[in-house]
PDB file of N, CA and C in Angstrom:
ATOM      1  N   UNK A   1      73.252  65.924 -54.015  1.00  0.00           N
ATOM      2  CA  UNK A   1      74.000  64.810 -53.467  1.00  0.00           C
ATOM      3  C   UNK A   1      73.835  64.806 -51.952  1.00  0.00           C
ATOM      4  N   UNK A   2      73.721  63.759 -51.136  1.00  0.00           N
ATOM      5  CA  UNK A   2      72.920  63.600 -49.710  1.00  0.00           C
ATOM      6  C   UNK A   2      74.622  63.081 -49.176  1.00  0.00           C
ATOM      7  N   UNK A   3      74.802  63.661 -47.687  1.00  0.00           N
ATOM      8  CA  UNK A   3      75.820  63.758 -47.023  1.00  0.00           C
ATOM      9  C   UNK A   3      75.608  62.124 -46.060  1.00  0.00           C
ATOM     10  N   UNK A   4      76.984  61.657 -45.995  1.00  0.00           N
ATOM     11  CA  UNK A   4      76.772  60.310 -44.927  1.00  0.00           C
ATOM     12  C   UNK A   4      77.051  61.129 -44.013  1.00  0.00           C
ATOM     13  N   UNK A   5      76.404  60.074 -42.690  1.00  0.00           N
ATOM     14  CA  UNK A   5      76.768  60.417 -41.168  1.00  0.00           C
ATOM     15  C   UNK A   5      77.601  59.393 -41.088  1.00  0.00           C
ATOM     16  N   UNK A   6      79.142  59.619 -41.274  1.00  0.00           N
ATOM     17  CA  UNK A   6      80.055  58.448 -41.168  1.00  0.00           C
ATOM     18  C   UNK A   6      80.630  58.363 -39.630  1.00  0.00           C
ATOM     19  N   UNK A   7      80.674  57.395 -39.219  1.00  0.00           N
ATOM     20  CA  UNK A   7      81.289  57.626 -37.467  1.00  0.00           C
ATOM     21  C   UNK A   7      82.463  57.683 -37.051  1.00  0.00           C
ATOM     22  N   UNK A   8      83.116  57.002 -38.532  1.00  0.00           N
ATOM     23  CA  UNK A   8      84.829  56.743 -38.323  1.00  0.00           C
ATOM     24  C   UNK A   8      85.104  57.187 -37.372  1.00  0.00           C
ATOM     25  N   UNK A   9      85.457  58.971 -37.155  1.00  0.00           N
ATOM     26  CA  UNK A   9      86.286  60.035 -37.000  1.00  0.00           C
ATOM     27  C   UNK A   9      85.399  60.023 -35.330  1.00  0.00           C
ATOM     28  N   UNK A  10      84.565  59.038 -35.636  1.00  0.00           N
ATOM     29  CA  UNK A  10      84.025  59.596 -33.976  1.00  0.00           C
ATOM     30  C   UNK A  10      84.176  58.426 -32.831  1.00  0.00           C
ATOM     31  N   UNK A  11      84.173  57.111 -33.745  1.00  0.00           N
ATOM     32  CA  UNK A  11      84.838  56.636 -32.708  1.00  0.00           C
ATOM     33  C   UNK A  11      86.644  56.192 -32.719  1.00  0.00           C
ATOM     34  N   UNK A  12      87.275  56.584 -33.629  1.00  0.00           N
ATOM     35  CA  UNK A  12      88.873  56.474 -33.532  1.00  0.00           C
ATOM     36  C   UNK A  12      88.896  57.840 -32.341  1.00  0.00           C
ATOM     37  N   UNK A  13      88.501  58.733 -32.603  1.00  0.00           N
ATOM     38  CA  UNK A  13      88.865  59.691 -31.540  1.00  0.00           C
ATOM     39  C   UNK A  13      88.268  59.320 -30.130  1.00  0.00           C
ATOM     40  N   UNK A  14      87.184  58.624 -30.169  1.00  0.00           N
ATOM     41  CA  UNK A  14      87.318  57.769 -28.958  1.00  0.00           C
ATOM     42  C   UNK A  14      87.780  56.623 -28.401  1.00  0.00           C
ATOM     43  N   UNK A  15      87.823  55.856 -29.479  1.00  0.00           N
ATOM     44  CA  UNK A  15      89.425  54.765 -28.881  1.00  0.00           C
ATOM     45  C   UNK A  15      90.479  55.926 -28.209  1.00  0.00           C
ATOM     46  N   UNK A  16      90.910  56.936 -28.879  1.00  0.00           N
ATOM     47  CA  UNK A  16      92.731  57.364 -28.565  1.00  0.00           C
ATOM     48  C   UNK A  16      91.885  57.931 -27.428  1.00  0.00           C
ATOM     49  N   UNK A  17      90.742  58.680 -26.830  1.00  0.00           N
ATOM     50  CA  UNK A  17      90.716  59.079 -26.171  1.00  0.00           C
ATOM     51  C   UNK A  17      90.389  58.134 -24.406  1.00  0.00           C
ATOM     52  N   UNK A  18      89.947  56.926 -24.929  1.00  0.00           N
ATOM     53  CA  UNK A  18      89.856  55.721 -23.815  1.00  0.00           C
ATOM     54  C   UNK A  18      91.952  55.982 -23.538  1.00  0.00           C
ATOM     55  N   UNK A  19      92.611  55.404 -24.858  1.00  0.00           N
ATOM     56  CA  UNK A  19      93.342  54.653 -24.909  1.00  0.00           C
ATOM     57  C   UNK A  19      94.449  56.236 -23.728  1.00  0.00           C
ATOM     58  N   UNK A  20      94.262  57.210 -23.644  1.00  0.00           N
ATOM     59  CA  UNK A  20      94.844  58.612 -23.453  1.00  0.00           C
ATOM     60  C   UNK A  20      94.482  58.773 -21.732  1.00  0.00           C
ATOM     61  N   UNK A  21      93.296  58.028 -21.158  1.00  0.00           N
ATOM     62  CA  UNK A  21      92.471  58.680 -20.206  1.00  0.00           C
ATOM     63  C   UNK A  21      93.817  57.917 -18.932  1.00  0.00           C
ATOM     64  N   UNK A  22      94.769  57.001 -19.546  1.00  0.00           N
ATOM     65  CA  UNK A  22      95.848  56.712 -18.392  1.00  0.00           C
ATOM     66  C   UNK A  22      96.485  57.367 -18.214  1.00  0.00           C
ATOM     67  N   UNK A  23      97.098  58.614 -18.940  1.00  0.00           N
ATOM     68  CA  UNK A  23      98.027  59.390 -19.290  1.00  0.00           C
ATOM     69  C   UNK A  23      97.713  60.744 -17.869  1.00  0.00           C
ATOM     70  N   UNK A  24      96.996  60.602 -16.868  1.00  0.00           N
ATOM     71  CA  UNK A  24      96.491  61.665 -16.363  1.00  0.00           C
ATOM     72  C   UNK A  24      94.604  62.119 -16.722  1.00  0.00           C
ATOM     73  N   UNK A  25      94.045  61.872 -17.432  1.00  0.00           N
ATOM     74  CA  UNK A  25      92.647  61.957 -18.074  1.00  0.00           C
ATOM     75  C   UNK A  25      93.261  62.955 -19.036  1.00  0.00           C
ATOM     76  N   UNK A  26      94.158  62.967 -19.824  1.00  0.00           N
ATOM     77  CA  UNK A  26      94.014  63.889 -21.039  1.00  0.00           C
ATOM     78  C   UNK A  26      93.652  63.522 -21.837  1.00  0.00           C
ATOM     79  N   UNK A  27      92.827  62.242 -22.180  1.00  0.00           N
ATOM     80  CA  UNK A  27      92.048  61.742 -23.420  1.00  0.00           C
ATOM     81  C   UNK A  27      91.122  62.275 -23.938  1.00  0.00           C
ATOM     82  N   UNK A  28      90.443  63.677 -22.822  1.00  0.00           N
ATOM     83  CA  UNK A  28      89.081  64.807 -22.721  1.00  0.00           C
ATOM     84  C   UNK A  28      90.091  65.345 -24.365  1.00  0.00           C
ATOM     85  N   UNK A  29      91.424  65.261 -24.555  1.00  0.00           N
ATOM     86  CA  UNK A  29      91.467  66.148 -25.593  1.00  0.00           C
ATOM     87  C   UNK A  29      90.989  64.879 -26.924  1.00  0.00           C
ATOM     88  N   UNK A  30      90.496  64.393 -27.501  1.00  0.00           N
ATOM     89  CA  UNK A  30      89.902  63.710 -28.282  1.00  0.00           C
ATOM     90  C   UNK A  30      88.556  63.349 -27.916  1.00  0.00           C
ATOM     91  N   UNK A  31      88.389  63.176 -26.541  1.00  0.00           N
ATOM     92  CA  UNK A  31      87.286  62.765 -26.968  1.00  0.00           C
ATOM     93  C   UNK A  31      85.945  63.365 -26.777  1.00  0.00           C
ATOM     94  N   UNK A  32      86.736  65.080 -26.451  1.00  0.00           N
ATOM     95  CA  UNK A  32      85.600  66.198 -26.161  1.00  0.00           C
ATOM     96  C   UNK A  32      85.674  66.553 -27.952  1.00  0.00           C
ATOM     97  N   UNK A  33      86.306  66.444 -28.640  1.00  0.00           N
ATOM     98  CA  UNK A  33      86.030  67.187 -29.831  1.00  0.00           C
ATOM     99  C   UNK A  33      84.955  65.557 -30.748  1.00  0.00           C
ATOM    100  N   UNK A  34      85.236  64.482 -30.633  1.00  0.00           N
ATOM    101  CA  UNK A  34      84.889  62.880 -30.999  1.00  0.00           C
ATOM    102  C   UNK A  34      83.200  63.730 -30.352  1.00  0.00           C
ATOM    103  N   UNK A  35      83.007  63.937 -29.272  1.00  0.00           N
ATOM    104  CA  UNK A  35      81.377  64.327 -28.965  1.00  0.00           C
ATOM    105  C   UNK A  35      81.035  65.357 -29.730  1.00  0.00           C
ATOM    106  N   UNK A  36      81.882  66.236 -29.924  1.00  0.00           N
ATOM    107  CA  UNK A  36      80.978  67.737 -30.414  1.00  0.00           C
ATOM    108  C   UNK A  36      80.979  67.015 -32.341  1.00  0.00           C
ATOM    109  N   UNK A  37      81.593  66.778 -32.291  1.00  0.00           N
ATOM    110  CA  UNK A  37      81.611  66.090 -34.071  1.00  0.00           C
ATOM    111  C   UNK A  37      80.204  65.241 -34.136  1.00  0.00           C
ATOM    112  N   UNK A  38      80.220  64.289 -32.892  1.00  0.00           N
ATOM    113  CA  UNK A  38      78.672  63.797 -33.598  1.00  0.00           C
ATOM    114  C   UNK A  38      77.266  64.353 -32.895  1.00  0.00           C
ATOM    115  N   UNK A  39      77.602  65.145 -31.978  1.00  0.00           N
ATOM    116  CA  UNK A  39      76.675  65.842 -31.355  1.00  0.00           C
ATOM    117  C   UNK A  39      75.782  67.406 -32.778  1.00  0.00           C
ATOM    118  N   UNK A  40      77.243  67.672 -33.423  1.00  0.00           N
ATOM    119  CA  UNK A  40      76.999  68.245 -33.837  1.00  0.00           C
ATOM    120  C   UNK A  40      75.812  67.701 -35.681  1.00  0.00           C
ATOM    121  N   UNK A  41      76.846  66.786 -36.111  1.00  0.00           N
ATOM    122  CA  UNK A  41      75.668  65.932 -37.344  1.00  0.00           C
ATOM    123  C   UNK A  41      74.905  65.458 -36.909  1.00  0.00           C
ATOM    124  N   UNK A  42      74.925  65.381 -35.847  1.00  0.00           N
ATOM    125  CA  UNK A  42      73.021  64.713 -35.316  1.00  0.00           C
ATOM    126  C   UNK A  42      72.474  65.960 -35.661  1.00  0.00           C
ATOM    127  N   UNK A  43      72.540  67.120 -34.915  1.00  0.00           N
ATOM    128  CA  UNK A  43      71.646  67.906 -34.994  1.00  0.00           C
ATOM    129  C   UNK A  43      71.696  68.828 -36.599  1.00  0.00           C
ATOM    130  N   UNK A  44      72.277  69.095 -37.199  1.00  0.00           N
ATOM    131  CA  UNK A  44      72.245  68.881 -38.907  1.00  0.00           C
ATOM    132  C   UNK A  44      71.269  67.913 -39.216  1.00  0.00           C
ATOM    133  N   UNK A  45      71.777  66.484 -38.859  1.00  0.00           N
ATOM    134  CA  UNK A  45      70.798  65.822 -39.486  1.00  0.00           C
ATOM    135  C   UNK A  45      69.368  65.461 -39.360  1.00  0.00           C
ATOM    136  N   UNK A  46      69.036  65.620 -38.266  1.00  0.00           N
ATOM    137  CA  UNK A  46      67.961  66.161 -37.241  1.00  0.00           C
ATOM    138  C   UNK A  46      67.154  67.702 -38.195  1.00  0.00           C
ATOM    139  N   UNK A  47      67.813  68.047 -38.598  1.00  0.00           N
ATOM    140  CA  UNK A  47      67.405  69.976 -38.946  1.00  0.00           C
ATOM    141  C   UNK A  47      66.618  69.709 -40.714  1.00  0.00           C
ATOM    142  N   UNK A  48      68.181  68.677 -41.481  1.00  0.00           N
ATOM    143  CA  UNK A  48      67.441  68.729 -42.268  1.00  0.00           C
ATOM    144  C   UNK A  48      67.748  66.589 -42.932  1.00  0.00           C
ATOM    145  N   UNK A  49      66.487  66.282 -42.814  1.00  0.00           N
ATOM    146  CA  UNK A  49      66.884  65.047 -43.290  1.00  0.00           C
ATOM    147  C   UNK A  49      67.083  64.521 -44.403  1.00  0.00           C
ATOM    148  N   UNK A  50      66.524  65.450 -45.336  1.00  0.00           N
ATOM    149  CA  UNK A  50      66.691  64.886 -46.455  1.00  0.00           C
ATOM    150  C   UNK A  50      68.419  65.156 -47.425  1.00  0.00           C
ATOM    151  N   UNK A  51      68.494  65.726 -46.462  1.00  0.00           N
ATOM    152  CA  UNK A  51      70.231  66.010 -47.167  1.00  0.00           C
ATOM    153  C   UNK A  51      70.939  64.678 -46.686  1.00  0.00           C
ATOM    154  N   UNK A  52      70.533  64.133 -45.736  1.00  0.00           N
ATOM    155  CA  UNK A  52      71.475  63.066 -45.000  1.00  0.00           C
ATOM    156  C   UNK A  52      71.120  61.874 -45.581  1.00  0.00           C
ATOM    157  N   UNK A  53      71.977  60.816 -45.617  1.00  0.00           N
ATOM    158  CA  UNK A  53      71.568  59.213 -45.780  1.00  0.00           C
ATOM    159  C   UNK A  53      72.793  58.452 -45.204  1.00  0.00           C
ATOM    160  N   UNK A  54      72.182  57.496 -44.386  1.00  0.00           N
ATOM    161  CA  UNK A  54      72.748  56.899 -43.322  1.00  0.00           C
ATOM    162  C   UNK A  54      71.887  56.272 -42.094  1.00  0.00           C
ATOM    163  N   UNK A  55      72.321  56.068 -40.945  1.00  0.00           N
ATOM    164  CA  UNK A  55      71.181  55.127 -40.268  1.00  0.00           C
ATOM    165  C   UNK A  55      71.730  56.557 -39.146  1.00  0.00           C
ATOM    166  N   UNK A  56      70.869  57.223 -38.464  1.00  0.00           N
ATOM    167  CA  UNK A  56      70.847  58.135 -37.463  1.00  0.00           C
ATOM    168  C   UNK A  56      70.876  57.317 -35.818  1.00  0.00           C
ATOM    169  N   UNK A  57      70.997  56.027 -35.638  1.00  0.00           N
ATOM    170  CA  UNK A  57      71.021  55.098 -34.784  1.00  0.00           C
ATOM    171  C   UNK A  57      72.481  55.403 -34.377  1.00  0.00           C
ATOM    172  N   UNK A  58      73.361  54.571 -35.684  1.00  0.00           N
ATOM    173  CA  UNK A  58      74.738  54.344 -35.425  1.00  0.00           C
ATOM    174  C   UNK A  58      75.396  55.305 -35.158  1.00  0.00           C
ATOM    175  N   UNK A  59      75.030  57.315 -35.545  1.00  0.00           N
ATOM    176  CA  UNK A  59      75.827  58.404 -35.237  1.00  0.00           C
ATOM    177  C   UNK A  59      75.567  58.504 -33.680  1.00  0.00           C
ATOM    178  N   UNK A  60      74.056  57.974 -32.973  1.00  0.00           N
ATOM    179  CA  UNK A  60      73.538  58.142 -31.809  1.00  0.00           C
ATOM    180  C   UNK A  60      74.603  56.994 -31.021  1.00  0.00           C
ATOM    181  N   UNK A  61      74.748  56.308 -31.232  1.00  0.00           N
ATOM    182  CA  UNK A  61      75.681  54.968 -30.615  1.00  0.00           C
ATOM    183  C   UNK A  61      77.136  55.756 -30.067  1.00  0.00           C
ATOM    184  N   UNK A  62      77.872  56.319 -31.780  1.00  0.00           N
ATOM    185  CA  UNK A  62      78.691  56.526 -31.301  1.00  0.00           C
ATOM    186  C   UNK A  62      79.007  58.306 -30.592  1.00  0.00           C
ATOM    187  N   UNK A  63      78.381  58.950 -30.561  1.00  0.00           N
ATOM    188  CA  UNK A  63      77.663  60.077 -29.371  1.00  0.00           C
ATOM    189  C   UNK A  63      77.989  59.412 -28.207  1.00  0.00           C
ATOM    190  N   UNK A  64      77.059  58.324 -27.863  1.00  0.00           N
ATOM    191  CA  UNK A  64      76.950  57.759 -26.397  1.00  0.00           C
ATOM    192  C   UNK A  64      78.489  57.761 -25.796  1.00  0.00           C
ATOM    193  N   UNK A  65      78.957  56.915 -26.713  1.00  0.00           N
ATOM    194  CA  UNK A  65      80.453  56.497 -26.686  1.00  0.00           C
ATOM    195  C   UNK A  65      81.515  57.327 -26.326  1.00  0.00           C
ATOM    196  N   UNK A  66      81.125  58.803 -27.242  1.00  0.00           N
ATOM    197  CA  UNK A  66      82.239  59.651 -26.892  1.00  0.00           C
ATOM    198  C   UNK A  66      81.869  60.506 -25.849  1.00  0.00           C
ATOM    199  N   UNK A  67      80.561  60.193 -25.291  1.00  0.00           N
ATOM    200  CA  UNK A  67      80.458  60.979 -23.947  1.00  0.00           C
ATOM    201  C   UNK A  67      80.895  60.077 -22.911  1.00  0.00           C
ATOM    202  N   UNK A  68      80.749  58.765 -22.775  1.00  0.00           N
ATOM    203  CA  UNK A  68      81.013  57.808 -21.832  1.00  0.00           C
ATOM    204  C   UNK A  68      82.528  58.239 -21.621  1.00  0.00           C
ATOM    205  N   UNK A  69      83.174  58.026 -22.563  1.00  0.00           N
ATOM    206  CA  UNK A  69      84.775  58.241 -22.658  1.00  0.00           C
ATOM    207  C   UNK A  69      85.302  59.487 -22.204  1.00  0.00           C
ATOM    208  N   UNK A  70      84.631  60.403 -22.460  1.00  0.00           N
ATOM    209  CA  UNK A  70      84.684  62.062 -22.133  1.00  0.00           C
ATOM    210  C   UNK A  70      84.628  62.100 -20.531  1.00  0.00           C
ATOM    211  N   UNK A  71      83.477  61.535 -20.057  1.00  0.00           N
ATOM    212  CA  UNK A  71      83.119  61.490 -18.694  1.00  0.00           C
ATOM    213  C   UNK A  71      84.569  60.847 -18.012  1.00  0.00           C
ATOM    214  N   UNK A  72      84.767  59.582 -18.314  1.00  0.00           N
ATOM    215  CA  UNK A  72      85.569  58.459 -17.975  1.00  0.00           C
ATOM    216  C   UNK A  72      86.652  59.185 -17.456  1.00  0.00           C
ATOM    217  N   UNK A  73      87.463  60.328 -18.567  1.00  0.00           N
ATOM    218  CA  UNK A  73      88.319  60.836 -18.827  1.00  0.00           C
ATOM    219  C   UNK A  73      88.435  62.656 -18.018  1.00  0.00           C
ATOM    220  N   UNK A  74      87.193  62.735 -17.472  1.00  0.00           N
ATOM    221  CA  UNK A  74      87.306  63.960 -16.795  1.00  0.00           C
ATOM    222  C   UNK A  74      87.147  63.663 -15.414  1.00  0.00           C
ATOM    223  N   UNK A  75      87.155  62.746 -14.951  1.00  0.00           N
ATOM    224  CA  UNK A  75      86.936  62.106 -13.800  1.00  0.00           C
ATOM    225  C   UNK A  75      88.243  61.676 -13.240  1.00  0.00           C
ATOM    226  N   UNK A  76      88.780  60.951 -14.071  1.00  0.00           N
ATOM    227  CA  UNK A  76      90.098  60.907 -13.733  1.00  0.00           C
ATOM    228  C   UNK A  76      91.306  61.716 -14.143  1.00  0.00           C
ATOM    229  N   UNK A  77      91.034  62.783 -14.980  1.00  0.00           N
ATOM    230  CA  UNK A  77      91.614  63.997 -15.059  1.00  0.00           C
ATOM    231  C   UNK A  77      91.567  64.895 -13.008  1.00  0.00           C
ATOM    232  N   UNK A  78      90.075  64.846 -12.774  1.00  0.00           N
ATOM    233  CA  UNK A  78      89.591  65.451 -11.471  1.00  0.00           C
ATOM    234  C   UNK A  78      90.580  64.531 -10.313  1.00  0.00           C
ATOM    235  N   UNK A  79      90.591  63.118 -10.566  1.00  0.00           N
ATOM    236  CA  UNK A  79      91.135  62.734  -9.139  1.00  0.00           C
ATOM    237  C   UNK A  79      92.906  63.019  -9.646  1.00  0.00           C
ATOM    238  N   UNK A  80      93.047  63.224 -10.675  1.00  0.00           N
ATOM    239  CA  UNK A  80      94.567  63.015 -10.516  1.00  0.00           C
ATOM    240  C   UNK A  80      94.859  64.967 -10.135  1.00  0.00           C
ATOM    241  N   UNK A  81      94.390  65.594 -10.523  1.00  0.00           N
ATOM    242  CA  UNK A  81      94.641  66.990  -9.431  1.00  0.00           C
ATOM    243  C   UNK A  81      93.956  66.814  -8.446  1.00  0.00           C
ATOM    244  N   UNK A  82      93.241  65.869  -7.759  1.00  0.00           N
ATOM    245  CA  UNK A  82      93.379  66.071  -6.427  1.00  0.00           C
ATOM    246  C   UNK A  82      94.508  65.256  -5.833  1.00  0.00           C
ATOM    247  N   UNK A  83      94.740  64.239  -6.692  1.00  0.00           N
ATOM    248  CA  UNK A  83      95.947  63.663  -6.114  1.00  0.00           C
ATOM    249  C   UNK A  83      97.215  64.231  -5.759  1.00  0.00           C
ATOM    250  N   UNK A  84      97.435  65.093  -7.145  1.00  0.00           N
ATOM    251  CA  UNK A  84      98.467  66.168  -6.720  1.00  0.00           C
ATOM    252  C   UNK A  84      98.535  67.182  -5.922  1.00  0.00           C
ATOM    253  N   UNK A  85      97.096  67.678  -5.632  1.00  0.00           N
ATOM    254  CA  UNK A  85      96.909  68.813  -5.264  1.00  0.00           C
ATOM    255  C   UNK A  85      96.686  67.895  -3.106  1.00  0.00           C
ATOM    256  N   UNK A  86      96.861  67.073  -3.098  1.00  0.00           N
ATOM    257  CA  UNK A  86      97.016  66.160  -1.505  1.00  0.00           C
ATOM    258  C   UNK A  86      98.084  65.759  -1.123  1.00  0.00           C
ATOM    259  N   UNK A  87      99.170  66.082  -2.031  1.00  0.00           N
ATOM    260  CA  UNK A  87     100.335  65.488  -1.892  1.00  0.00           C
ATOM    261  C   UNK A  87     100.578  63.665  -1.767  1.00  0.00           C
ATOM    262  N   UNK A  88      99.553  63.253  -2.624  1.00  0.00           N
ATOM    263  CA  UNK A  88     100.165  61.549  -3.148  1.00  0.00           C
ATOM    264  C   UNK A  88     100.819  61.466  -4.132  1.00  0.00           C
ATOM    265  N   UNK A  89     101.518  62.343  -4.920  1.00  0.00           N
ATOM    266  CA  UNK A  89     102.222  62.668  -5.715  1.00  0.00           C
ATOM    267  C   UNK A  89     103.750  62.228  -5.199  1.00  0.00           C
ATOM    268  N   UNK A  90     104.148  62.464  -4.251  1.00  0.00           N
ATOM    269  CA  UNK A  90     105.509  62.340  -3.716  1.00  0.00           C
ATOM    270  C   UNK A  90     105.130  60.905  -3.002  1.00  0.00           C
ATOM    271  N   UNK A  91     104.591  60.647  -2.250  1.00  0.00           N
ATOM    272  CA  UNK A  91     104.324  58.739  -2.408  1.00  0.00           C
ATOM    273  C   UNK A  91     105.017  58.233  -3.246  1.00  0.00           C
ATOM    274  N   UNK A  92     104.177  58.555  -4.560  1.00  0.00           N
ATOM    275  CA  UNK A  92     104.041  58.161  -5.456  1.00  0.00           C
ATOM    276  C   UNK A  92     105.478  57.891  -6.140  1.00  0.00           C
ATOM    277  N   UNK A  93     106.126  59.291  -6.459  1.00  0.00           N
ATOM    278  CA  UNK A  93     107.735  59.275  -6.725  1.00  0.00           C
ATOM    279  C   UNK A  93     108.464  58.387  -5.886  1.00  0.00           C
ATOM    280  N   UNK A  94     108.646  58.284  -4.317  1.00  0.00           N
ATOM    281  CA  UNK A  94     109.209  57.582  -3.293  1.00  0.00           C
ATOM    282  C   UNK A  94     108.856  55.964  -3.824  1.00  0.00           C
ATOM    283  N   UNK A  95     107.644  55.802  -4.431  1.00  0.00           N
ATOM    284  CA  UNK A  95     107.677  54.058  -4.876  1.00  0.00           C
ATOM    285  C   UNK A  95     108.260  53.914  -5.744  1.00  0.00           C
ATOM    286  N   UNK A  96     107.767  54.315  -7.059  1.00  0.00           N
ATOM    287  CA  UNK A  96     108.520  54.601  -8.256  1.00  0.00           C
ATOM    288  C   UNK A  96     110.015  54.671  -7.993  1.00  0.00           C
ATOM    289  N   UNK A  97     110.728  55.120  -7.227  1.00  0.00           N
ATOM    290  CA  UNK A  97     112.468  55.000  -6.911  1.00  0.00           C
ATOM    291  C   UNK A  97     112.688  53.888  -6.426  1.00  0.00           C
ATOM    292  N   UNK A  98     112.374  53.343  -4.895  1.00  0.00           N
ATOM    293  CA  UNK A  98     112.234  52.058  -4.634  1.00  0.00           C
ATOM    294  C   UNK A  98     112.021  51.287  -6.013  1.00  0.00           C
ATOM    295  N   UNK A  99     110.879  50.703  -7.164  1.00  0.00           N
ATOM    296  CA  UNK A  99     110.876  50.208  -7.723  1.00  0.00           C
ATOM    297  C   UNK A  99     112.322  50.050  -8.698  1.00  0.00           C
ATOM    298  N   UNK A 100     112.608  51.487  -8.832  1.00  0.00           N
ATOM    299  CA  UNK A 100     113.518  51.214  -9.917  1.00  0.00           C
ATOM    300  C   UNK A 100     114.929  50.954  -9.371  1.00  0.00           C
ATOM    301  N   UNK A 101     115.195  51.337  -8.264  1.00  0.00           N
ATOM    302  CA  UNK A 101     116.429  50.303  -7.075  1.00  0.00           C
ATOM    303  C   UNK A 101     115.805  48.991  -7.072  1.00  0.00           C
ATOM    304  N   UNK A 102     115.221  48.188  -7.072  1.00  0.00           N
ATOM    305  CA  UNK A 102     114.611  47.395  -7.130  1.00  0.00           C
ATOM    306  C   UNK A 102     114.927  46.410  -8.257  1.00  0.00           C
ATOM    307  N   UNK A 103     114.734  47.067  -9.044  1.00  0.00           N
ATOM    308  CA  UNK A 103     115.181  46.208 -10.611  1.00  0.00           C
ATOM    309  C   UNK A 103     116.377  46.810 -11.012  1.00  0.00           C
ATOM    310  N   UNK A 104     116.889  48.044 -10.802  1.00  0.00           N
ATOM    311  CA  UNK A 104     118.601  47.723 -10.726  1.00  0.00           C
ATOM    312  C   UNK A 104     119.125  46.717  -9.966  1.00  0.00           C
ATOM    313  N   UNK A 105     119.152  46.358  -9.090  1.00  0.00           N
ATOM    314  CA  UNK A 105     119.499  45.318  -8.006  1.00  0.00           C
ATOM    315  C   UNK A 105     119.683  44.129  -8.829  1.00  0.00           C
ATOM    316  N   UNK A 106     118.721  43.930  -9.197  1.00  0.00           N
ATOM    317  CA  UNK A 106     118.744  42.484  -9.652  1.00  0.00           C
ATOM    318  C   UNK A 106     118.758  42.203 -11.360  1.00  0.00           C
ATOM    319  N   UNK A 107     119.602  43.804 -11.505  1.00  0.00           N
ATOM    320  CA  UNK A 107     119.710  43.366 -13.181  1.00  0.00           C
ATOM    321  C   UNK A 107     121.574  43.486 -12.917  1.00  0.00           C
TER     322      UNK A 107
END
């Protein structure tokens, strides 16, 4: 019986991991494992082909995907400790209070 290269699991873990990369860039936690998942059946399927059936295009597509997202997501993981680590962090709180005096005021 010949194994699919199904992508589901590779690109839902890269949606949550786009959808995660606001959160601080912690979306690297989905969408570093979303890469090694199809990084890894490529090269299975690559090793042996005749076990596989499926189009080796669409596992390559979504690869691309979960590295784009991975990248996306470690990048802005990187500026947000430097952000903290520069002190725009307390800015940051000081607006955030203003804002929310702000809309107390006028609720």
């Amino acid at each position: 019986m010949k194994k699919t290269l199904n992508t589901t699991w590779v690109y839902v873990l890269s949606i949550l991991g786009l959808l995660c990369c606001c959160f601080g860039g912690l979306g690297f936690i989905f969408s570093g494992p979303a890469y090694l998942i199809a990084h890894n059946k490529l090269k299975d399927a690559q090793q042996n082909p005749d076990d596989y059936e499926g189009r080796f295009n669409a596992m390559e597509t979504a690869k691309t995907i979960a590295l784009i997202v991975l990248i996306i997501n470690i990048l802005y993981l990187a500026w947000f400790i430097y952000s903290l680590a520069t002190g725009d962090w307390g800015e940051f709180q000081e607006e955030w209070r203003k804002a929310m005096e702000e809309m107390n005021q006028k609720a």
